[in-house]
PDB file of N, CA and C in Angstrom:
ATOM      1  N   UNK A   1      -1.357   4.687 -20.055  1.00  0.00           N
ATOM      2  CA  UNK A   1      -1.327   3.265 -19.759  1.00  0.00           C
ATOM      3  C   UNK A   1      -1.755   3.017 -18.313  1.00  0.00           C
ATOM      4  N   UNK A   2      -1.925   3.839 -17.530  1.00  0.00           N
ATOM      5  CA  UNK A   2      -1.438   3.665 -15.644  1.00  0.00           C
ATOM      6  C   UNK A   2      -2.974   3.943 -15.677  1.00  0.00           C
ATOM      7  N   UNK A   3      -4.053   4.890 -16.360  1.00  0.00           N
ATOM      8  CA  UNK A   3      -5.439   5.005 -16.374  1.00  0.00           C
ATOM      9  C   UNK A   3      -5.907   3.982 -17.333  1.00  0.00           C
ATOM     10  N   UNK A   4      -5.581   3.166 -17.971  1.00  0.00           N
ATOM     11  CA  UNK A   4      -6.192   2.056 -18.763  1.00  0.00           C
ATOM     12  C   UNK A   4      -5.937   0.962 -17.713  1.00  0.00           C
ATOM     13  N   UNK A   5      -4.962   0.582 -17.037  1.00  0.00           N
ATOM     14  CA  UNK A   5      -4.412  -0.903 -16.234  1.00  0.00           C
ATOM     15  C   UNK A   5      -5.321  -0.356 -14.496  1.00  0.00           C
ATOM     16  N   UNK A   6      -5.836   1.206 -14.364  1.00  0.00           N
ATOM     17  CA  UNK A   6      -6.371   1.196 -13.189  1.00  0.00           C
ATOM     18  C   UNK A   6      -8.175   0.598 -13.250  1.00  0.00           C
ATOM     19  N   UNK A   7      -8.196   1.243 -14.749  1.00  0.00           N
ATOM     20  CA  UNK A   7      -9.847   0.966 -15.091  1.00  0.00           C
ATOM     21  C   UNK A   7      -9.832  -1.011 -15.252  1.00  0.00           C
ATOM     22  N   UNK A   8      -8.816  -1.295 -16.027  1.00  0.00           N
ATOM     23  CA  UNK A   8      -9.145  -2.889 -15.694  1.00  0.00           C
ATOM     24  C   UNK A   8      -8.776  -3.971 -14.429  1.00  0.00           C
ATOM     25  N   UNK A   9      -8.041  -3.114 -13.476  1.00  0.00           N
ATOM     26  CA  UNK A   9      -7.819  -4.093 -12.245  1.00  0.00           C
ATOM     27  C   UNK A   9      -8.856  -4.132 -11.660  1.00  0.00           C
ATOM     28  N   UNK A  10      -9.613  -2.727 -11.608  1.00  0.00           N
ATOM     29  CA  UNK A  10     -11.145  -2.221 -10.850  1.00  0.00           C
ATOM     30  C   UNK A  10     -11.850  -3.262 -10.873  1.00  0.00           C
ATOM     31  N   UNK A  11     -12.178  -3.545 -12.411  1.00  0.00           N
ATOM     32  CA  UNK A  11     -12.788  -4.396 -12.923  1.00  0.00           C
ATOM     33  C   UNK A  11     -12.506  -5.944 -12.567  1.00  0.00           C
ATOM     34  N   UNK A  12     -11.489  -6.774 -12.542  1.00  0.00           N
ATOM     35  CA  UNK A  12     -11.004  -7.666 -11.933  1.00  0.00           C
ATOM     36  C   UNK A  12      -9.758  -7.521 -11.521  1.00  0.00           C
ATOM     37  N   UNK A  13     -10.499  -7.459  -9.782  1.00  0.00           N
ATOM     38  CA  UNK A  13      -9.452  -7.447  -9.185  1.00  0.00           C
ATOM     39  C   UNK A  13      -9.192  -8.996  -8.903  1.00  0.00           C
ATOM     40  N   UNK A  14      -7.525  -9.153  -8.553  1.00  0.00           N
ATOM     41  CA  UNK A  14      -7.044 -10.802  -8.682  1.00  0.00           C
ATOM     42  C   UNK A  14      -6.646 -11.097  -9.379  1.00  0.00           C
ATOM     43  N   UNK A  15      -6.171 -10.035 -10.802  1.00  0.00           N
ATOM     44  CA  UNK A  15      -5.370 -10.013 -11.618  1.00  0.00           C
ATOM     45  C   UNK A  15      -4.080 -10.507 -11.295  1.00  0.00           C
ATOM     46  N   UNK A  16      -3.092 -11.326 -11.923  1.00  0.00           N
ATOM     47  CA  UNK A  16      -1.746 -11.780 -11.737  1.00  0.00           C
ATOM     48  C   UNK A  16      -0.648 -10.403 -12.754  1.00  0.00           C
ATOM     49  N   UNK A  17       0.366 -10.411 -12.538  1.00  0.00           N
ATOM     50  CA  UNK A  17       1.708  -9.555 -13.468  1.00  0.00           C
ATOM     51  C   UNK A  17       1.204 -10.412 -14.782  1.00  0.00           C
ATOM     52  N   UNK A  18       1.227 -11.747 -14.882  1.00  0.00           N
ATOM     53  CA  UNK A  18       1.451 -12.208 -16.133  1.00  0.00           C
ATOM     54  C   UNK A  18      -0.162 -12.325 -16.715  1.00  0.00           C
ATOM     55  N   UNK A  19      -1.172 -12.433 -15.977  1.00  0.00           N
ATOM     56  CA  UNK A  19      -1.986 -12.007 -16.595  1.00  0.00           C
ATOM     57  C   UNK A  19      -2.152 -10.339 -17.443  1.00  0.00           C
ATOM     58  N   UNK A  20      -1.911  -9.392 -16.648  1.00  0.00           N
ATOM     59  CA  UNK A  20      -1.783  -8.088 -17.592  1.00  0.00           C
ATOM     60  C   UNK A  20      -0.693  -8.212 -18.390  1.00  0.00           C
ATOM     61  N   UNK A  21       0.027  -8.633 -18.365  1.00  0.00           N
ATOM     62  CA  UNK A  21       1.165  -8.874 -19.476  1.00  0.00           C
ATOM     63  C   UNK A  21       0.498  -9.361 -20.872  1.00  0.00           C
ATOM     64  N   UNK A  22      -0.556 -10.270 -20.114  1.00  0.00           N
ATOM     65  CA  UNK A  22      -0.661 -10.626 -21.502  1.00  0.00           C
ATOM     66  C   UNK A  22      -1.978 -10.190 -22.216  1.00  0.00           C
ATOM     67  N   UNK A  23      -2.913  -9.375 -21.426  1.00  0.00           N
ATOM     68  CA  UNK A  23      -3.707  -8.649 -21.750  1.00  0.00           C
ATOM     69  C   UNK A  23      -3.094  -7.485 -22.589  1.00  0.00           C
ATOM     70  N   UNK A  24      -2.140  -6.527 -21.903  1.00  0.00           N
ATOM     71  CA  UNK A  24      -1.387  -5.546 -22.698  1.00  0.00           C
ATOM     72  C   UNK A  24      -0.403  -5.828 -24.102  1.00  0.00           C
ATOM     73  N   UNK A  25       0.001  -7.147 -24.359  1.00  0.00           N
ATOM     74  CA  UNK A  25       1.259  -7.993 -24.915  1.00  0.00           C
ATOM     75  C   UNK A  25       2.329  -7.226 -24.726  1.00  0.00           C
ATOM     76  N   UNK A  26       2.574  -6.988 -23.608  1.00  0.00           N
ATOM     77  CA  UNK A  26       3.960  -6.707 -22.686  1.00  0.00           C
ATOM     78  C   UNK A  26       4.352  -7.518 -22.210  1.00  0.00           C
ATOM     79  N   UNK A  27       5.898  -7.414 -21.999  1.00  0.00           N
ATOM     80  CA  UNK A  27       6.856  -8.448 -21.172  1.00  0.00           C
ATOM     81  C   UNK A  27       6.348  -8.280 -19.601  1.00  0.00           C
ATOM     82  N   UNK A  28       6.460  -9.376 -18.826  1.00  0.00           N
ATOM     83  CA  UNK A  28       6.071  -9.089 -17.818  1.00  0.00           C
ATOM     84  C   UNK A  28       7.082  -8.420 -16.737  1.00  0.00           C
ATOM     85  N   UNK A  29       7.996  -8.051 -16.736  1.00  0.00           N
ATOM     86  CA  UNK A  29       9.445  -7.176 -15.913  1.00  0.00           C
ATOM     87  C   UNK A  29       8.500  -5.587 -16.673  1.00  0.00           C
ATOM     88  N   UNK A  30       8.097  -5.173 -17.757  1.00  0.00           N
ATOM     89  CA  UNK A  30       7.541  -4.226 -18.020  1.00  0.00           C
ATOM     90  C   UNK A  30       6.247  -3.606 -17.264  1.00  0.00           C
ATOM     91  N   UNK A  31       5.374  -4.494 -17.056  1.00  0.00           N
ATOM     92  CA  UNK A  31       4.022  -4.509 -15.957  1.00  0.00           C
ATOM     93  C   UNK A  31       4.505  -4.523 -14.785  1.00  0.00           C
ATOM     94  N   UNK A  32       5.529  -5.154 -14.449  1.00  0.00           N
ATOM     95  CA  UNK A  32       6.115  -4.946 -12.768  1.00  0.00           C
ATOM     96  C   UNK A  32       6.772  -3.374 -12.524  1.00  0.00           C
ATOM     97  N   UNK A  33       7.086  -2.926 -13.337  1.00  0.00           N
ATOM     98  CA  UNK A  33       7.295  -1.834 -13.714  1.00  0.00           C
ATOM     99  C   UNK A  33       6.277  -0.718 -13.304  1.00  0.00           C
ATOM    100  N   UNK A  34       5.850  -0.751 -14.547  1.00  0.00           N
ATOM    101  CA  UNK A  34       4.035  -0.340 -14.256  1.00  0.00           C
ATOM    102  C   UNK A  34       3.241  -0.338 -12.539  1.00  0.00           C
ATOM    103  N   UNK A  35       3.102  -1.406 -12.446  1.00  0.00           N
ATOM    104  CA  UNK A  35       2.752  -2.020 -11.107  1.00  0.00           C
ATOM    105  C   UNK A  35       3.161  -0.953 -10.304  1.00  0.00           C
ATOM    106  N   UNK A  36       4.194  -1.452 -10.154  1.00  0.00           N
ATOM    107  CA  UNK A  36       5.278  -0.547  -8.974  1.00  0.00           C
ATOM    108  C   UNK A  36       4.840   1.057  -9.393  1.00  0.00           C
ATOM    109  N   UNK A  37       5.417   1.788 -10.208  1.00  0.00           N
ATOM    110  CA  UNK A  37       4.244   2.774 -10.498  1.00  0.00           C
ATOM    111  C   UNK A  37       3.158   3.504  -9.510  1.00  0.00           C
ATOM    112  N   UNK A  38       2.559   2.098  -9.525  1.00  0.00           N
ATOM    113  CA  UNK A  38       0.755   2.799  -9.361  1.00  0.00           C
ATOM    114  C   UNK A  38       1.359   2.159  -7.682  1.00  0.00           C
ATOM    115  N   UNK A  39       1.832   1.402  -7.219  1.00  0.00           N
ATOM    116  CA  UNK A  39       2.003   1.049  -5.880  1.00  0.00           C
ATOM    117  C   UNK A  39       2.747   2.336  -5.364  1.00  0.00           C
ATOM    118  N   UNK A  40       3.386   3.203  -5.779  1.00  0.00           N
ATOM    119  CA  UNK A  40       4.029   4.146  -5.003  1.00  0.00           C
ATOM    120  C   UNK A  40       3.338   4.978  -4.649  1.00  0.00           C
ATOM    121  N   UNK A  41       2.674   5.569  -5.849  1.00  0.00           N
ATOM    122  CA  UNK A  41       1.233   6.302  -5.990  1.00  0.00           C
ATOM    123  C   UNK A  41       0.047   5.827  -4.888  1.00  0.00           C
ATOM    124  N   UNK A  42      -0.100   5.223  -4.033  1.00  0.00           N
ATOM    125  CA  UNK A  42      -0.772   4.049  -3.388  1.00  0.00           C
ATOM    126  C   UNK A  42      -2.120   4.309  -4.158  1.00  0.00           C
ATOM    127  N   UNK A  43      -2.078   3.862  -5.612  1.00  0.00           N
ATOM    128  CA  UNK A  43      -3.404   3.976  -6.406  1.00  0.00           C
ATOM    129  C   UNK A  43      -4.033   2.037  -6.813  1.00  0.00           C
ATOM    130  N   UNK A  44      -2.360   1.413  -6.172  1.00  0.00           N
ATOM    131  CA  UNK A  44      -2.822   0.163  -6.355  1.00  0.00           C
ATOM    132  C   UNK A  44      -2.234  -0.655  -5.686  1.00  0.00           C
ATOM    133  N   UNK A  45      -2.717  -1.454  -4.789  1.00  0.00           N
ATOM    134  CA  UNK A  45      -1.809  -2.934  -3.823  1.00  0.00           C
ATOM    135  C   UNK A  45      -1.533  -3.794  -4.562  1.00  0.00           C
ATOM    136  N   UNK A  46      -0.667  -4.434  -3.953  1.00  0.00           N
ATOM    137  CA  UNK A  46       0.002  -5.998  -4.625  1.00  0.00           C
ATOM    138  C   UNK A  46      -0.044  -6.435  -3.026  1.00  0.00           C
ATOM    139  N   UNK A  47      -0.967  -7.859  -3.218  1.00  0.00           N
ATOM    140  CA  UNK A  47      -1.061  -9.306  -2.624  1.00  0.00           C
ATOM    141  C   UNK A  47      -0.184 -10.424  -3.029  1.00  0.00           C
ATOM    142  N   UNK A  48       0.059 -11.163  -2.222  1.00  0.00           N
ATOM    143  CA  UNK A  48       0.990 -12.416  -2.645  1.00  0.00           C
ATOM    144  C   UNK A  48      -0.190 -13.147  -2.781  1.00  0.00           C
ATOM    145  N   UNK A  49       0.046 -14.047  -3.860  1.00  0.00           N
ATOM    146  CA  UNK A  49      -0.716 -15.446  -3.982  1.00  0.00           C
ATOM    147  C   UNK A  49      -0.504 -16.250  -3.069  1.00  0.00           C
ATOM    148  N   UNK A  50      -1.448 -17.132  -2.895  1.00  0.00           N
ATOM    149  CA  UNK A  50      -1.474 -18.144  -1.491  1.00  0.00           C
ATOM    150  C   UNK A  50      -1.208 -19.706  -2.581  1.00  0.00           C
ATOM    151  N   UNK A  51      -0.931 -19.243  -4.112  1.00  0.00           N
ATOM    152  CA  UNK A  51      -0.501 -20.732  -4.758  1.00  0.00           C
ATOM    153  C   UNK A  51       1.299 -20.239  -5.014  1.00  0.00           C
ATOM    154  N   UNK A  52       1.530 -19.064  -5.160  1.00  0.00           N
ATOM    155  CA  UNK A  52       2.898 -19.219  -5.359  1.00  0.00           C
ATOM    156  C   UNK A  52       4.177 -19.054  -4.211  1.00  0.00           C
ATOM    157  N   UNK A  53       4.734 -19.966  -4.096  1.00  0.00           N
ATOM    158  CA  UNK A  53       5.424 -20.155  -2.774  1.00  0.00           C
ATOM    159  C   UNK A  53       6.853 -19.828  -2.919  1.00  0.00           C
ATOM    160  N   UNK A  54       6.997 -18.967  -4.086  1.00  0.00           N
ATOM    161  CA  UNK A  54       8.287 -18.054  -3.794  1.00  0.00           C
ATOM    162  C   UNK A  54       8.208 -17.057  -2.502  1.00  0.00           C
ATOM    163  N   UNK A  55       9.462 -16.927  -2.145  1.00  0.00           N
ATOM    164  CA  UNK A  55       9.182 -15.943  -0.947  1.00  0.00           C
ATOM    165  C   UNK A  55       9.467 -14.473  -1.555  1.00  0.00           C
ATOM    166  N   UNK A  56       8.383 -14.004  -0.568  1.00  0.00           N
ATOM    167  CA  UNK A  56       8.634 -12.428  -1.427  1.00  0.00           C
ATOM    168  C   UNK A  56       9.097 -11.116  -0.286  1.00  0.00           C
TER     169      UNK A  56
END
């Protein structure tokens, strides 16, 4: 799964959690999951959106 979600972020990057969620039809707490994953690995960053104004 972690070599299928690296080959499609490549591809568009600017992907959202709930967008691959719903590309995969996974819950999205499952892809954050995932995510985190490949972020430890530093095989993938996470950006904050400049529309969502939760603080992170």
């Amino acid at each position: 799964m972690q070599a299928s979600m690296l080959l499609l972020l490549k591809g568009n990057q600017g992907m959202t959690s709930n967008d691959l969620a719903k590309h995969y039809k996974l819950q999205p707490s499952a892809i954050t999951r995932l995510v985190d994953c490949l972020v430890d690995q530093s095989l993938a960053t996470r950006l904050a959106s400049a529309h969502d104004r939760r603080v992170s």
